[in-house]
Protein backbone atom coordinates (compact mmCIF):
# COMPACT_ATOMS: atom_id res chain seq x y z
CA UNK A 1 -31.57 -16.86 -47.23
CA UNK A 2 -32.65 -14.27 -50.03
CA UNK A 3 -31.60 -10.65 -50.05
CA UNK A 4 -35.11 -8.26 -49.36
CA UNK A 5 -34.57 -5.60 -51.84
CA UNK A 6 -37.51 -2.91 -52.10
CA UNK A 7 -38.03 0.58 -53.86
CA UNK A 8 -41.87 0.78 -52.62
CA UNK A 9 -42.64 3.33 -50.76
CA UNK A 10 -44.98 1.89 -47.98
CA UNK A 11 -42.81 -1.26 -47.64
CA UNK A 12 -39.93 1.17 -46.58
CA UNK A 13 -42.24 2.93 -44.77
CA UNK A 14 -42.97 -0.57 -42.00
CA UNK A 15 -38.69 -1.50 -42.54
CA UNK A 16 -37.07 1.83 -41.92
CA UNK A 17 -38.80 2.79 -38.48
CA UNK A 18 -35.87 5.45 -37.84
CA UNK A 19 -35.52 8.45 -38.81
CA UNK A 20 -32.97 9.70 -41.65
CA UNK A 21 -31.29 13.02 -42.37
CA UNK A 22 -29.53 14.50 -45.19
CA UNK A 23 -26.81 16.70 -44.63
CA UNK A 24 -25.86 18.83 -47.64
CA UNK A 25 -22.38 19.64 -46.95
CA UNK A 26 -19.55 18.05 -44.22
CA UNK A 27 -18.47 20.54 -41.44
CA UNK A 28 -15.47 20.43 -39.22
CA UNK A 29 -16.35 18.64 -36.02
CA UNK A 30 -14.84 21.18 -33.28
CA UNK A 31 -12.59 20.03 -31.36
CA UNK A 32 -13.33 18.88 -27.93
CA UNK A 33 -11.75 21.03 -25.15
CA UNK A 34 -11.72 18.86 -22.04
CA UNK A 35 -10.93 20.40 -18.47
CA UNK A 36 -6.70 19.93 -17.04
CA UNK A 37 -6.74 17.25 -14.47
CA UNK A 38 -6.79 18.18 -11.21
CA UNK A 39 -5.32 14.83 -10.30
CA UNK A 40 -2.05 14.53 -9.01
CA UNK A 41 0.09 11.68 -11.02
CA UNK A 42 0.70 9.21 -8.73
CA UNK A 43 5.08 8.14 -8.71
CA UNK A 44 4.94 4.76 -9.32
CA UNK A 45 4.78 2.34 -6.44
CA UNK A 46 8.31 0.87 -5.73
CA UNK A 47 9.12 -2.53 -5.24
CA UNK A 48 10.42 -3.25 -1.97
CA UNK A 49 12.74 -5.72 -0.57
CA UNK A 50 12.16 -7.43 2.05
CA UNK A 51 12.88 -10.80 5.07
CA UNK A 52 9.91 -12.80 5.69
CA UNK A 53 6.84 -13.67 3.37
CA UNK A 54 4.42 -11.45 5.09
CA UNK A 55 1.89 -14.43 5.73
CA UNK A 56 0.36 -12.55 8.35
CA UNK A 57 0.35 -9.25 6.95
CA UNK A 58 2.56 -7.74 9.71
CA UNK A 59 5.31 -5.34 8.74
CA UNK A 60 8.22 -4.38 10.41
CA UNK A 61 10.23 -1.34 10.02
CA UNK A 62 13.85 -0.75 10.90
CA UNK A 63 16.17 2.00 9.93
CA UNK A 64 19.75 0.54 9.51
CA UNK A 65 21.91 2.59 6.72
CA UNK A 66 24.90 0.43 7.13
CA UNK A 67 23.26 -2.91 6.20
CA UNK A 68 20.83 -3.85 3.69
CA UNK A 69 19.34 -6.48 5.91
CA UNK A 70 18.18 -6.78 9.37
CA UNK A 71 21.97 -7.53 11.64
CA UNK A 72 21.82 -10.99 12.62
CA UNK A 73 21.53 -10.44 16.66
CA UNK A 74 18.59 -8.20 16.30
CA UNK A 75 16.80 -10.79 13.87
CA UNK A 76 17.81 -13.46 16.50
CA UNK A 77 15.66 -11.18 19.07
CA UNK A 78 13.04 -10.69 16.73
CA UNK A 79 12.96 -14.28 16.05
CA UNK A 80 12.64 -15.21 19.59
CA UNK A 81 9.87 -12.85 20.16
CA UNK A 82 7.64 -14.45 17.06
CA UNK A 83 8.12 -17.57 18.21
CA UNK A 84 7.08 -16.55 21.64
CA UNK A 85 3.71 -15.34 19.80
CA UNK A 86 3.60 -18.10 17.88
CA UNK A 87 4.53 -16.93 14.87
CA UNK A 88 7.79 -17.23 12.57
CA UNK A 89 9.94 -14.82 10.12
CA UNK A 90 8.08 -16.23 7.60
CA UNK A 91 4.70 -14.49 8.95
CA UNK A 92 5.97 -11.24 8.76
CA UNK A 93 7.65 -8.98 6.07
CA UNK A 94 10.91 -6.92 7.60
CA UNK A 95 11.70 -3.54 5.75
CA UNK A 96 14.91 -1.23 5.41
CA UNK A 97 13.26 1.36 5.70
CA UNK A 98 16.84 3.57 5.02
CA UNK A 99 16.60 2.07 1.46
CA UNK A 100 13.59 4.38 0.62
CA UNK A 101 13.89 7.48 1.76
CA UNK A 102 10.62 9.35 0.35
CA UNK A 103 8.43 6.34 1.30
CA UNK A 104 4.83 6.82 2.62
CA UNK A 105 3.18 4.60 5.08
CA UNK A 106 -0.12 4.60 2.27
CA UNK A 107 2.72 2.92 -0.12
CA UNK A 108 3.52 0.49 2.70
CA UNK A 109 0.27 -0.32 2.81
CA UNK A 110 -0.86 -0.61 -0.31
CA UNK A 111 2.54 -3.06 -0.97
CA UNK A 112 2.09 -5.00 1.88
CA UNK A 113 -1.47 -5.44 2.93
CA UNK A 114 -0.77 -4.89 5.98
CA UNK A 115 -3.07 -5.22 9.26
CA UNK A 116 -0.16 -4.56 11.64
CA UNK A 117 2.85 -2.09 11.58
CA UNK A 118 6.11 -2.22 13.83
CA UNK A 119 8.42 1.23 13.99
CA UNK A 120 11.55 -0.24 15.34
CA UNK A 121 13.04 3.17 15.98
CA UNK A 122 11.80 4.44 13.15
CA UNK A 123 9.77 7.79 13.68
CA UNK A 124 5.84 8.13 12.84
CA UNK A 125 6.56 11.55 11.10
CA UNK A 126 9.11 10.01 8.33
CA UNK A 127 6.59 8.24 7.38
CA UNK A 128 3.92 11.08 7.22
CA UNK A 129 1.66 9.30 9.80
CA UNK A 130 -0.31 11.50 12.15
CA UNK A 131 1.06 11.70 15.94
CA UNK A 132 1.49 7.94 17.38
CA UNK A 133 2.57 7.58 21.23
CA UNK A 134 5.56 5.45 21.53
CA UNK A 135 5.38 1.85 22.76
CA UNK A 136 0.98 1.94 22.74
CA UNK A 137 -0.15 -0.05 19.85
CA UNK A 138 -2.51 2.74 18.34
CA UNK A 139 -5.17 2.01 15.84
CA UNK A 140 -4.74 4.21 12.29
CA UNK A 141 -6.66 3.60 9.31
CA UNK A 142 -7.11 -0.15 9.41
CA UNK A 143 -3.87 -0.33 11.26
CA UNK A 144 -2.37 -1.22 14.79
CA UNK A 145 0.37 0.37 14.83
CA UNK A 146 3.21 0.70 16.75
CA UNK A 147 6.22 2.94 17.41
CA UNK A 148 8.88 1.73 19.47
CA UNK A 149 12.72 1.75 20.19
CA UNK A 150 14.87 -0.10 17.41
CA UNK A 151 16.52 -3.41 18.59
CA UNK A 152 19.90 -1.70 19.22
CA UNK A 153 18.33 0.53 22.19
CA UNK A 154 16.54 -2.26 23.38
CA UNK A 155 18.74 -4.60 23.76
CA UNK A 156 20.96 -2.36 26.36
CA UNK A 157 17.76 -1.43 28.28
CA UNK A 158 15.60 -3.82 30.54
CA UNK A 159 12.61 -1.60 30.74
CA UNK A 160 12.01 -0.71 26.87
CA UNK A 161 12.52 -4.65 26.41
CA UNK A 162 9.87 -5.06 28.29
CA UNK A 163 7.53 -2.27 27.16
CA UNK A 164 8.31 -3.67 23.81
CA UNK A 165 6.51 -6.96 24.94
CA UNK A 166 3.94 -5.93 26.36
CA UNK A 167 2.62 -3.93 23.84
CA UNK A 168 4.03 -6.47 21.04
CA UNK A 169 1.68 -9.21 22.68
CA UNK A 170 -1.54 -6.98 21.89
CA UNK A 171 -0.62 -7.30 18.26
């Protein structure tokens, strides 16, 4: 292909259909004052460690600071009970919840994807949710939650074992 080189007037006239501009001398562009961001930064989402793969995206909150993990007897119960709604460790994701201390229940959330939330004796106001009534799964923002005694007070006590239940059934 050949260059297309022309001086003529009209010729540039039909190629050059945009306007041009000469500017005689180069000022300094002013600088561009933008607005302070009213956004909060956001701390950075922490990683959580957990039992359970969370294949049902139900999590499970327990507040033990002596142990990292959930004791054995209580994840016996728990065991039982999943298997009595047909479900496994596996389906659900079991948090420390004494190994984060400034956690939010959006962070939970967003981590876990969860549809269902368990308070085993953990209290709705340490993890800035609004007021939830103990053992009545409650719905709150895309989740049924609910806040109940931890393992160690239920497993003394006939009657919170079986409000437990009953309410763990609707989940």
């Amino acid at each position: 292909m050949t260059e297309l080189k022309t001086s003529h007037p009209l010729a540039l006239h039909f190629l050059m259909t945009e306007d041009i501009f000469s500017v005689d001398e180069l000022q300094d562009a002013a600088p561009v004052v933008t607005a302070p961001s009213t956004e909060k930064e956001e701390e950075p989402m922490p990683v959580f460690d957990y039992q359970g793969e969370n294949n049902r995206y139900m999590l499970l909150l327990h507040d033990n600071s002596n142990q990292k993990l959930m004791p054995s007897g209580e994840l016996d119960t728990l065991t039982t009970i999943l298997l009595a709604k047909k479900m496994e460790i596996k389906d659900v994701a079991i948090v420390n919840i004494a190994q984060y201390p400034s956690v939010t229940w959006r962070q939970l959330k967003e981590y876990f994807a969860c549809n269902s939330l368990v308070l085993l004796g953990v209290t709705p106001d340490r993890l800035q949710l609004n007021e939830i009534p103990q053992n009545a799964v409650t719905s709150f923002e895309g989740m049924n939650v609910l806040f109940t005694d931890s393992f160690a007070e239920m497993l003394n006590n006939n009657n919170r074992k079986r409000a437990f239940w009953n309410e763990m059934k609707k989940l």
